[in-house]
Protein backbone atom coordinates (compact mmCIF):
# COMPACT_ATOMS: atom_id res chain seq x y z
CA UNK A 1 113.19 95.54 80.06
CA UNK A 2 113.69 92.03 80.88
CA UNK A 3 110.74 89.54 82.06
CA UNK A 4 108.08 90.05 84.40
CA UNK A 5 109.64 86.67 86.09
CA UNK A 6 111.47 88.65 87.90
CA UNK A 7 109.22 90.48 89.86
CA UNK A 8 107.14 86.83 90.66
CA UNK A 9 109.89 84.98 92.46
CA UNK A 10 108.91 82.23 94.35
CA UNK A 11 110.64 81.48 98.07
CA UNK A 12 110.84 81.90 101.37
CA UNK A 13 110.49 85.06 103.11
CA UNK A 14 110.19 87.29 105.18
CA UNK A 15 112.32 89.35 103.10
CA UNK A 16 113.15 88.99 99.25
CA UNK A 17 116.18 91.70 99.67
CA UNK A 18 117.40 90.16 103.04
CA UNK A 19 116.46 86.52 102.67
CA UNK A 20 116.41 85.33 99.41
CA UNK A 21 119.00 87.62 97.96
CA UNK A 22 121.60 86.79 100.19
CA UNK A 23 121.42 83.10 100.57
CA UNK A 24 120.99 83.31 96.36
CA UNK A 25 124.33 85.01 96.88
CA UNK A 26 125.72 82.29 98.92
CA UNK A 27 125.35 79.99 96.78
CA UNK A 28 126.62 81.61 94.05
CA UNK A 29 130.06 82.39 96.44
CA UNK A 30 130.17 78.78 96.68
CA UNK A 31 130.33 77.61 93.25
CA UNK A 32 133.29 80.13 92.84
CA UNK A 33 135.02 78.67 95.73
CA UNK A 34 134.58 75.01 94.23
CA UNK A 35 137.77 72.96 94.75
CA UNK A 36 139.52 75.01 97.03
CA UNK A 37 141.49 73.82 100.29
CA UNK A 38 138.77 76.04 102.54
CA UNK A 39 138.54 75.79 106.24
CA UNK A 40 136.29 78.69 107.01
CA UNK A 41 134.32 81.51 105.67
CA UNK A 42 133.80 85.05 106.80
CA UNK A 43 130.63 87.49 105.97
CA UNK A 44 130.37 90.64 106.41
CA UNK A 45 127.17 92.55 106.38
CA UNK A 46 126.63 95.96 105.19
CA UNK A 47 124.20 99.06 105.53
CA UNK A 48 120.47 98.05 105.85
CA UNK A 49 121.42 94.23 105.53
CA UNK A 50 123.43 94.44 108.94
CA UNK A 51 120.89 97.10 110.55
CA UNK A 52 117.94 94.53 110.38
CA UNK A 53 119.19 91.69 108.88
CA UNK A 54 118.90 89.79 112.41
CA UNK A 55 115.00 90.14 111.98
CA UNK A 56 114.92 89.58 108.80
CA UNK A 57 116.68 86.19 109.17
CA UNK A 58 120.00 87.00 106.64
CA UNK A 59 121.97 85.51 108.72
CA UNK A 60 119.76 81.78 108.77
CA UNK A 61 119.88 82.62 104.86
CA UNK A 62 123.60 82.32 104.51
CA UNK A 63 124.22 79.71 107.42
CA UNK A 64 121.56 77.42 105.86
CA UNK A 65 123.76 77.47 102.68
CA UNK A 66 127.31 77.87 104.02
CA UNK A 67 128.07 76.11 107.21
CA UNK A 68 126.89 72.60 105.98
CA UNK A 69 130.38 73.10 104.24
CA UNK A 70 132.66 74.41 106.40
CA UNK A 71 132.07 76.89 109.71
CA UNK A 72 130.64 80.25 109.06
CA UNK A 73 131.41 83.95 111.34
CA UNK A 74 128.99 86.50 110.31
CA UNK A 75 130.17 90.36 111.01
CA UNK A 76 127.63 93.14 111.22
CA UNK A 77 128.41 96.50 109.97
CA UNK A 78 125.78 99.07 110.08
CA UNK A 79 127.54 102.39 110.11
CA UNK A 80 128.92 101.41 106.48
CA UNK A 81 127.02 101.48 103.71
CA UNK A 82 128.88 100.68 100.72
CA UNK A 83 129.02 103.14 97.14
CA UNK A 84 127.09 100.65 94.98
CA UNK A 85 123.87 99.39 97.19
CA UNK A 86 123.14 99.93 100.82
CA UNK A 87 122.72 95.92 100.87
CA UNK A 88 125.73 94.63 100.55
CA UNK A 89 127.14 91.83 101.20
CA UNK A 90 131.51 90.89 101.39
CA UNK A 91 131.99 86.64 101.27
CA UNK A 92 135.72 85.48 102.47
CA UNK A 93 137.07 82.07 101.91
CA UNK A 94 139.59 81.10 104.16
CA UNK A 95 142.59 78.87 104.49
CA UNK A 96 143.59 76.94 107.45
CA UNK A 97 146.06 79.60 108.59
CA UNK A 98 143.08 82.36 108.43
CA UNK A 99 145.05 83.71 104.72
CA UNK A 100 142.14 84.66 102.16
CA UNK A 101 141.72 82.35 99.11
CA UNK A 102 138.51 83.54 97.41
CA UNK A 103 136.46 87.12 98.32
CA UNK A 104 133.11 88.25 96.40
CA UNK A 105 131.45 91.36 96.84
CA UNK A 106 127.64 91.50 95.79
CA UNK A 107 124.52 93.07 96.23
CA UNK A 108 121.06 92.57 96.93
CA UNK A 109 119.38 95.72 95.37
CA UNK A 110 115.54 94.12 95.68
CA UNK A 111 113.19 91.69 94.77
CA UNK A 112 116.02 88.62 95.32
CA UNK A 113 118.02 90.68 92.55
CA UNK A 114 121.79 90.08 92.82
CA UNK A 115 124.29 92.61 91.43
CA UNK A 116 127.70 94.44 91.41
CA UNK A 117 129.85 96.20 89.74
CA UNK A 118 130.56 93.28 87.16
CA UNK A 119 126.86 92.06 86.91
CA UNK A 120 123.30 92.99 87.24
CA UNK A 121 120.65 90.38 87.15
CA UNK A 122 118.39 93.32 86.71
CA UNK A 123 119.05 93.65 83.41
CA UNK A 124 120.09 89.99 82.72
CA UNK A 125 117.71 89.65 78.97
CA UNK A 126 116.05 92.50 77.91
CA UNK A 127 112.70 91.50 76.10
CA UNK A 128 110.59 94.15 76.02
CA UNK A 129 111.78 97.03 73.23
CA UNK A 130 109.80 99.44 75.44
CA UNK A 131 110.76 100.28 78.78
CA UNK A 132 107.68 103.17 79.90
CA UNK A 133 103.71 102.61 80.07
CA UNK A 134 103.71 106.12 78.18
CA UNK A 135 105.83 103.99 75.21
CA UNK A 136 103.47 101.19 75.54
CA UNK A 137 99.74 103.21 75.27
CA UNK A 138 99.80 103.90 71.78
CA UNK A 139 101.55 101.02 70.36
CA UNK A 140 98.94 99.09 71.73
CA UNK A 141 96.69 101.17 70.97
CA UNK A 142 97.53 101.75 67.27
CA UNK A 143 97.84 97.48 67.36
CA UNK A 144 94.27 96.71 69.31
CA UNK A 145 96.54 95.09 71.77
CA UNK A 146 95.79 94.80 75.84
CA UNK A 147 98.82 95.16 78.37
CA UNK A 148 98.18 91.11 78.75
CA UNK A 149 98.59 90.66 75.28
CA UNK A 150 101.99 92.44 74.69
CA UNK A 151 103.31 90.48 77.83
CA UNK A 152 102.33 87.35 75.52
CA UNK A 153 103.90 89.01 72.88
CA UNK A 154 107.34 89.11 74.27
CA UNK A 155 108.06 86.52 76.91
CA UNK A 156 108.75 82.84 76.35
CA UNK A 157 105.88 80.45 75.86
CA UNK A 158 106.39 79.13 79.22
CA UNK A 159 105.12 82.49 80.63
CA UNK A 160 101.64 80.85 80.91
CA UNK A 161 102.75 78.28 83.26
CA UNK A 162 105.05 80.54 85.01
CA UNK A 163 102.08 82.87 86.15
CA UNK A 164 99.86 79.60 86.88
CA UNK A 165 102.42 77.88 89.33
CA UNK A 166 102.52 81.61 91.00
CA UNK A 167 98.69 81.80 91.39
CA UNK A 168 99.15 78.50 92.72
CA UNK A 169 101.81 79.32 95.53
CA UNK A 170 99.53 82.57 95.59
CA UNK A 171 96.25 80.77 96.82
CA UNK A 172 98.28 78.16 99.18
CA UNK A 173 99.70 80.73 101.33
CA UNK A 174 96.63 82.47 101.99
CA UNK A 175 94.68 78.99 102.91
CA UNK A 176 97.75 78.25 104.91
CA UNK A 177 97.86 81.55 106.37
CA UNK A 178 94.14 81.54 107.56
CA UNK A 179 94.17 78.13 108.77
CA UNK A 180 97.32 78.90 110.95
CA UNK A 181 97.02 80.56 114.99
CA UNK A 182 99.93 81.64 117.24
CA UNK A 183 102.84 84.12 117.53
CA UNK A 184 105.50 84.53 114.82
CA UNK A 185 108.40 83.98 115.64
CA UNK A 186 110.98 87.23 116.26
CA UNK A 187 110.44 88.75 119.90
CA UNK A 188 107.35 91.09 119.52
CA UNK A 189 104.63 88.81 120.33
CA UNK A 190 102.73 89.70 117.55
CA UNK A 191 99.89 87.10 117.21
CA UNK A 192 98.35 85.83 113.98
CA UNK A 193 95.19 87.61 112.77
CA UNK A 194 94.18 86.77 109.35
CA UNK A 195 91.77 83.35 110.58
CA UNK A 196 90.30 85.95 113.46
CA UNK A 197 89.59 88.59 110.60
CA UNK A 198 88.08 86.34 108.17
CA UNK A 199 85.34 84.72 110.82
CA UNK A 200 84.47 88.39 112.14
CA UNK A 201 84.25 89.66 109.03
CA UNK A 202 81.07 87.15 108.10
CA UNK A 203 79.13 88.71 110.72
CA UNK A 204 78.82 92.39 109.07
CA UNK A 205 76.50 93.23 106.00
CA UNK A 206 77.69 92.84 102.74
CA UNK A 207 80.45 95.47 102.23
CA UNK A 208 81.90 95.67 105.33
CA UNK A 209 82.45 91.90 105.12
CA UNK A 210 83.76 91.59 101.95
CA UNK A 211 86.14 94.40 102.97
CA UNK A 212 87.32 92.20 106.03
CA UNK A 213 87.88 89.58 104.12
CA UNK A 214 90.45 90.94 101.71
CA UNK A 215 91.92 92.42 105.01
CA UNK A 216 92.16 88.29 106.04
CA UNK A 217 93.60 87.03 102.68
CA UNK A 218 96.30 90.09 102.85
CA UNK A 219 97.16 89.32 106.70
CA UNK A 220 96.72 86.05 105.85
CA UNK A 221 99.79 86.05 103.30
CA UNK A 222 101.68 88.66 105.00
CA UNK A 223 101.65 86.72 108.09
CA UNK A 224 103.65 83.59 105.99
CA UNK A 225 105.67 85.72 104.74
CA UNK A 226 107.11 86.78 108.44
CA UNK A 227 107.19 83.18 109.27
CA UNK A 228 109.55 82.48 106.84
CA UNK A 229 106.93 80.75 104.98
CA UNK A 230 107.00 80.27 100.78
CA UNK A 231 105.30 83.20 99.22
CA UNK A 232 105.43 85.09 95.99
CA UNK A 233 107.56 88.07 95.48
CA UNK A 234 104.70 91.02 94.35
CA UNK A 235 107.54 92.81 93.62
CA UNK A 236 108.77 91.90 96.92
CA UNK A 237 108.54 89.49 99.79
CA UNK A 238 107.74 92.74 102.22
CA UNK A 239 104.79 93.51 100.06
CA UNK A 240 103.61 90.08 98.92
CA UNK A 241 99.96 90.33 100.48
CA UNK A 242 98.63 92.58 98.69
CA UNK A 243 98.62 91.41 94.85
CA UNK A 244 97.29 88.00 96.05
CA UNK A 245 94.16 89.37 98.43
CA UNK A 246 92.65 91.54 95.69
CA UNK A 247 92.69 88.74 93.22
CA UNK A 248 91.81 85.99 95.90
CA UNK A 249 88.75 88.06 96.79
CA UNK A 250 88.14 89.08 92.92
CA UNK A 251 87.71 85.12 91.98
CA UNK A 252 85.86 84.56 95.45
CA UNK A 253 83.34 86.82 94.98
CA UNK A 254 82.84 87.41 90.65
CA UNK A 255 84.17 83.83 89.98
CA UNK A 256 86.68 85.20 87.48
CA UNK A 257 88.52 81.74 86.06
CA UNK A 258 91.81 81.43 86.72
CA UNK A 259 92.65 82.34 82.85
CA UNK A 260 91.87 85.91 83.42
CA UNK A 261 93.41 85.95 86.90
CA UNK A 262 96.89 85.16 85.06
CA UNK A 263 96.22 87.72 82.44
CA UNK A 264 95.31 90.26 85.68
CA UNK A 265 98.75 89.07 86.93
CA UNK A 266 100.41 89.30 83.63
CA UNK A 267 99.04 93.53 83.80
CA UNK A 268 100.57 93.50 87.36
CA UNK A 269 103.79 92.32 86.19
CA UNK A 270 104.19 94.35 83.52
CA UNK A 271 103.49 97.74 85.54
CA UNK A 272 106.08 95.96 88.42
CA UNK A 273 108.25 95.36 85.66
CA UNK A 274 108.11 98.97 84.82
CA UNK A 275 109.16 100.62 87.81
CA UNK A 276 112.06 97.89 88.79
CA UNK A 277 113.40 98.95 85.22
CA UNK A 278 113.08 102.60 85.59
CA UNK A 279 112.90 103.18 89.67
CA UNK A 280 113.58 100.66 92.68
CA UNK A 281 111.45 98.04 94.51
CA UNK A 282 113.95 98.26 96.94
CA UNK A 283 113.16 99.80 100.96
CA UNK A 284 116.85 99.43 101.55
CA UNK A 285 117.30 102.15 98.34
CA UNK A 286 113.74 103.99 98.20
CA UNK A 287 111.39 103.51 101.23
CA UNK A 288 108.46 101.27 101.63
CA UNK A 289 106.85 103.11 98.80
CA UNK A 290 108.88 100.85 96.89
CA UNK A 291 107.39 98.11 98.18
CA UNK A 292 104.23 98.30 99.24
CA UNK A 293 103.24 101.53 96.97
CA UNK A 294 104.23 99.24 93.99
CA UNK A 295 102.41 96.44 95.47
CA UNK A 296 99.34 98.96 95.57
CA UNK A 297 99.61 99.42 91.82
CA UNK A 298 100.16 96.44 90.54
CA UNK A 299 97.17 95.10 91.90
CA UNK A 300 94.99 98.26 91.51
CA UNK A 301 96.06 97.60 87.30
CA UNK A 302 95.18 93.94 88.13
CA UNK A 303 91.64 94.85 89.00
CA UNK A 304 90.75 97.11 86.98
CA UNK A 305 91.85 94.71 84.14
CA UNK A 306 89.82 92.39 85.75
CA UNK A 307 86.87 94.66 85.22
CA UNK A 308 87.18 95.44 81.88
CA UNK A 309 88.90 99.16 82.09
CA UNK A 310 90.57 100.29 79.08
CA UNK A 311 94.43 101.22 78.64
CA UNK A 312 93.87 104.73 80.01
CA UNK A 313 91.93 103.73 82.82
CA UNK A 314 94.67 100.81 84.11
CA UNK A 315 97.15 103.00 83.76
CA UNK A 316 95.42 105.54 85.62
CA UNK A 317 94.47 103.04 88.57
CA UNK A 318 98.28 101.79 88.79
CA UNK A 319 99.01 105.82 88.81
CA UNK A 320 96.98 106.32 91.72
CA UNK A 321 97.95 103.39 93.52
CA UNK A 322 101.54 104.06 93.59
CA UNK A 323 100.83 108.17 93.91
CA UNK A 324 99.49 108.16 97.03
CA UNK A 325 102.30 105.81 98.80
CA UNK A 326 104.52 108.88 97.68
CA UNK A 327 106.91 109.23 100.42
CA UNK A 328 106.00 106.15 102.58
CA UNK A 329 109.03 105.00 104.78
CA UNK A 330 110.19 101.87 105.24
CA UNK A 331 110.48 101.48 109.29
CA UNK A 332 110.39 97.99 110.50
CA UNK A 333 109.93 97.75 114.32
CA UNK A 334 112.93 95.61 115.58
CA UNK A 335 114.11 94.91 111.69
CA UNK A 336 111.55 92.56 111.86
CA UNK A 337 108.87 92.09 108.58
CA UNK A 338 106.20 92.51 111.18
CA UNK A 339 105.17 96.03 112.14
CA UNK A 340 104.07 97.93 110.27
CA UNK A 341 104.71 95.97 107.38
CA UNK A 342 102.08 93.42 107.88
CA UNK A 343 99.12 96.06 108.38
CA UNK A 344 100.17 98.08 105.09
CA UNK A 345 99.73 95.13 103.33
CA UNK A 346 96.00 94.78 104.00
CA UNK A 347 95.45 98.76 103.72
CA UNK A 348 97.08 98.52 100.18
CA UNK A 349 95.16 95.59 98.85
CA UNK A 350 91.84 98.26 100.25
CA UNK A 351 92.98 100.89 98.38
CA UNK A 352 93.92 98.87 95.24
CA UNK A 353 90.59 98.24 94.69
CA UNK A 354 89.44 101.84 95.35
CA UNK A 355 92.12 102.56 92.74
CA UNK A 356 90.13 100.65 90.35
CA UNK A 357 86.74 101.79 91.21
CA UNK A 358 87.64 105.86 90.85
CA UNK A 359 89.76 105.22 87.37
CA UNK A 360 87.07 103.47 86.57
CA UNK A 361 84.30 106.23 87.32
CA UNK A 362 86.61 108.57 84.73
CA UNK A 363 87.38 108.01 80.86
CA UNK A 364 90.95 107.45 82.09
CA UNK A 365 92.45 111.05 81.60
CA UNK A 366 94.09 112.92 84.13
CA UNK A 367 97.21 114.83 84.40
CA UNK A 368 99.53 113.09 85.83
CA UNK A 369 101.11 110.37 83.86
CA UNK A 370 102.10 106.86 85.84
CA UNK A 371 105.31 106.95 84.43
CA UNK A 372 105.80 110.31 86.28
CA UNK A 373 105.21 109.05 89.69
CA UNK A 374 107.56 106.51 89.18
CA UNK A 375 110.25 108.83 88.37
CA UNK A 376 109.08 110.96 91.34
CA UNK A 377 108.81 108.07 93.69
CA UNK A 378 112.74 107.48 92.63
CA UNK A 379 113.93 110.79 93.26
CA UNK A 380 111.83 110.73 96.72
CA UNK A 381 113.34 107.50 97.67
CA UNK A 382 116.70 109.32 97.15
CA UNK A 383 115.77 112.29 99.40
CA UNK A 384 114.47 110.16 101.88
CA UNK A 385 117.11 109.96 104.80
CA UNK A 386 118.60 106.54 105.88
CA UNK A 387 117.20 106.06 108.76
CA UNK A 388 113.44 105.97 107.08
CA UNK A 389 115.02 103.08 104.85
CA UNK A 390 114.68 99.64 106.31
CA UNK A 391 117.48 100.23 108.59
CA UNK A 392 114.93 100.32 111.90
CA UNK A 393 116.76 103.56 112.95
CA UNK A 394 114.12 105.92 112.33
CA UNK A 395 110.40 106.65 112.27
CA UNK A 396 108.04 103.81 114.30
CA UNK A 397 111.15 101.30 114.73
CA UNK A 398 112.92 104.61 117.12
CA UNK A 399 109.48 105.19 118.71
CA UNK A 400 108.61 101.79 119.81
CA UNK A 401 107.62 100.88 123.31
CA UNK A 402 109.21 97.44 123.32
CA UNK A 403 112.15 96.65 125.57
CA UNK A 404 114.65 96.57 122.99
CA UNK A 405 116.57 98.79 120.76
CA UNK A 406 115.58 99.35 117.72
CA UNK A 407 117.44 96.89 115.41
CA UNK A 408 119.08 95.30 118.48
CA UNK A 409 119.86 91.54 116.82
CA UNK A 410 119.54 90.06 120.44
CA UNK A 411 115.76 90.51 120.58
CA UNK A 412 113.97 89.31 123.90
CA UNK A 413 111.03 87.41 124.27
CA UNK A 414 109.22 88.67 128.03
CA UNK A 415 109.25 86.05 130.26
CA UNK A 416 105.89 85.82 131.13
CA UNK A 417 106.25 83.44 134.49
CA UNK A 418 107.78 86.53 135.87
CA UNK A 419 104.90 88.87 134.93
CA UNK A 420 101.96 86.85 136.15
């Protein structure tokens, strides 16, 4: 299992499988392509990439990186999804007379994770002998070790200062988020909530308040992220609210320092870690259970490390977390990281921390093992049909009432002279 780095990936969103990925994967087609007599390139889309990757903003991704160099056509190809990955992504380098010099076929199977048939970044340095939280519980607990600990144990020393620059980007985008008003940018109008949530929230008694205001620090981030702004990768860019409202609103409120905050994120990473090894945190490949589910559990384990719960009872938190986003579909309205995504973000981070509070009412036992439901969410993810997987085919994005199609790429904003 290779390092919990890869599930923290710092950029810009709104999409870590549609943004970052690709324009990763541009510049990786250009150092291929260095030296050569080219007058154009050509890139063509596949699958859920081309379906939404208009809203997503793929297509900024790759210009931002390509035509600085030489001009750039971008073809869109929904209807085929490719053997290897449902994101994928052909790169052309072209001669003067239009004859091909260079091609490169990659995909971006999650998380800003590049791969093929050659490579997988994936898998790029496996450091951690065990793979499965069921491998892990009595090793550590034969050793007297925490899921922190054995993190320490096997990643670089730098780990430490990995995790604090990713707090850091953590905290900014949620003081950004709440200080920022508007509508984001991508045709639905959607306005900004996350400042309006936090100020009502300080008006109710104490636990409907405090559960506003991890609402507001979720929104808050998840709002940033769908105006393309930097955010952390929790395991994705679709999901990135959640991990940093629970532990925002942890410190906030039981002044945890930030040392045990990065060991709580350390926990995360490692249960993250587990199910990109073993599963997908892809919505293109398994649904927005994926995504946000995995979200859910990483920062249920988080919490309840926080507050002191034992292997068993982490585990079991992370289990129930990810358990009951069994099935979720990944249906953005208009391809655009907006609705519903932005919602599920703050309704995870909720039930996160419910997670942790009904593991840690038990002694941690229960039937069904964490390492189960990831397996299960796999399978599910396979048996899910396209259209429920971020291609904005099926589910809300087909039952929307806005003026476009679903996935259209030439999304309208309403001129509103003409309605008032």
């Amino acid at each position: 299992m290779d390092t919990i780095k890869q599930i923290y990936r710092i950029g810009h969103g709104p999409s870590s499988s549609h943004t970052m990925g690709p324009r990763r994967a541009a510049e990786m087609f250009l150092a291929q392509t260095k030296g050569l007599p080219i007058h154009s390139f050509e890139v063509t889309l596949y699958g859920s990439l081309a379906a939404t990757g208009k809203g997503h903003m793929t297509d900024q991704a790759l210009l931002a990186v390509l035509e600085p160099l030489s001009p750039t056509i971008i073809l869109w190809q929904p209807q085929i999804e490719l053997p290897f990955h449902t994101n994928g992504i052909l790169f052309r380098a072209l001669g003067v007379g239009g004859e091909e010099l260079k091609r490169f076929t990659v995909y971006s199977i999650g998380g800003g994770v590049l791969a093929n048939e050659d490579f997988n970044e994936q898998i790029t340095n496996p450091i951690y002998k065990m793979s499965r939280i069921s491998e892990m519980m009595p090793v550590l607990q034969k050793h007297g070790m925490s899921y922190w600990e054995y993190v320490e144990h096997c990643e670089d020393s730098d780990i430490w200062d990995y995790l604090a620059e990713v707090w850091k980007v953590m905290k900014q985008a949620i003081q950004a988020g709440l200080e920022a008003e508007g509508v984001l940018p991508g045709g639905l109008g959607l306005r900004r909530k996350a400042g309006e949530y936090l100020i009502k929230a300080q008006s109710y008694s104490e636990n409907v308040r405090t559960r506003g205001q991890v609402y507001a620090y979720a929104l808050a981030v998840s709002e940033q992220n769908a105006a393309g702004g930097l955010v952390v990768t929790a395991p994705t860019c679709g999901s990135c609210g959640v991990m940093p409202a629970v532990l925002y609103h942890l410190q906030e409120t039981r002044k945890f320092t930030d040392k045990r905050i990065l060991r709580a994120l350390a926990t995360a990473g490692l249960f993250g870690n587990v199910v990109r090894t073993n599963a997908s945190i892809s919505g293109a490949e398994v649904g927005c259970q994926g995504e946000v589910g995995v979200a859910c559990a990483m920062a249920a384990a988080a919490a309840s490390q926080l507050f002191g719960g034992t292997l068993a009872q982490i585990e079991y938190a992370a289990e129930m977390g990810l358990e009951h986003h069994l099935g979720l579909t990944c249906d953005p309205v208009c391809g655009l990281v907006q609705i519903p995504c932005i919602e599920r973000n703050a309704f995870a981070a909720s039930r996160a921390l419910d997670a942790n509070t009904y593991a840690n009412f038990t002694d941690g036992r229960h039937r069904v093992s964490f390492d189960r439901v990831v397996a299960t969410m796999h399978q599910t993810g396979k048996d899910l049909p396209s259209l429920y997987k971020e291609t904005s085919t099926g589910g809300l994005a087909s039952n929307s009432d806005m003026d476009e199609q679903p996935g259209d790429p030439a999304l309208r904003t309403k001129d509103l002279n003409k309605e008032h």
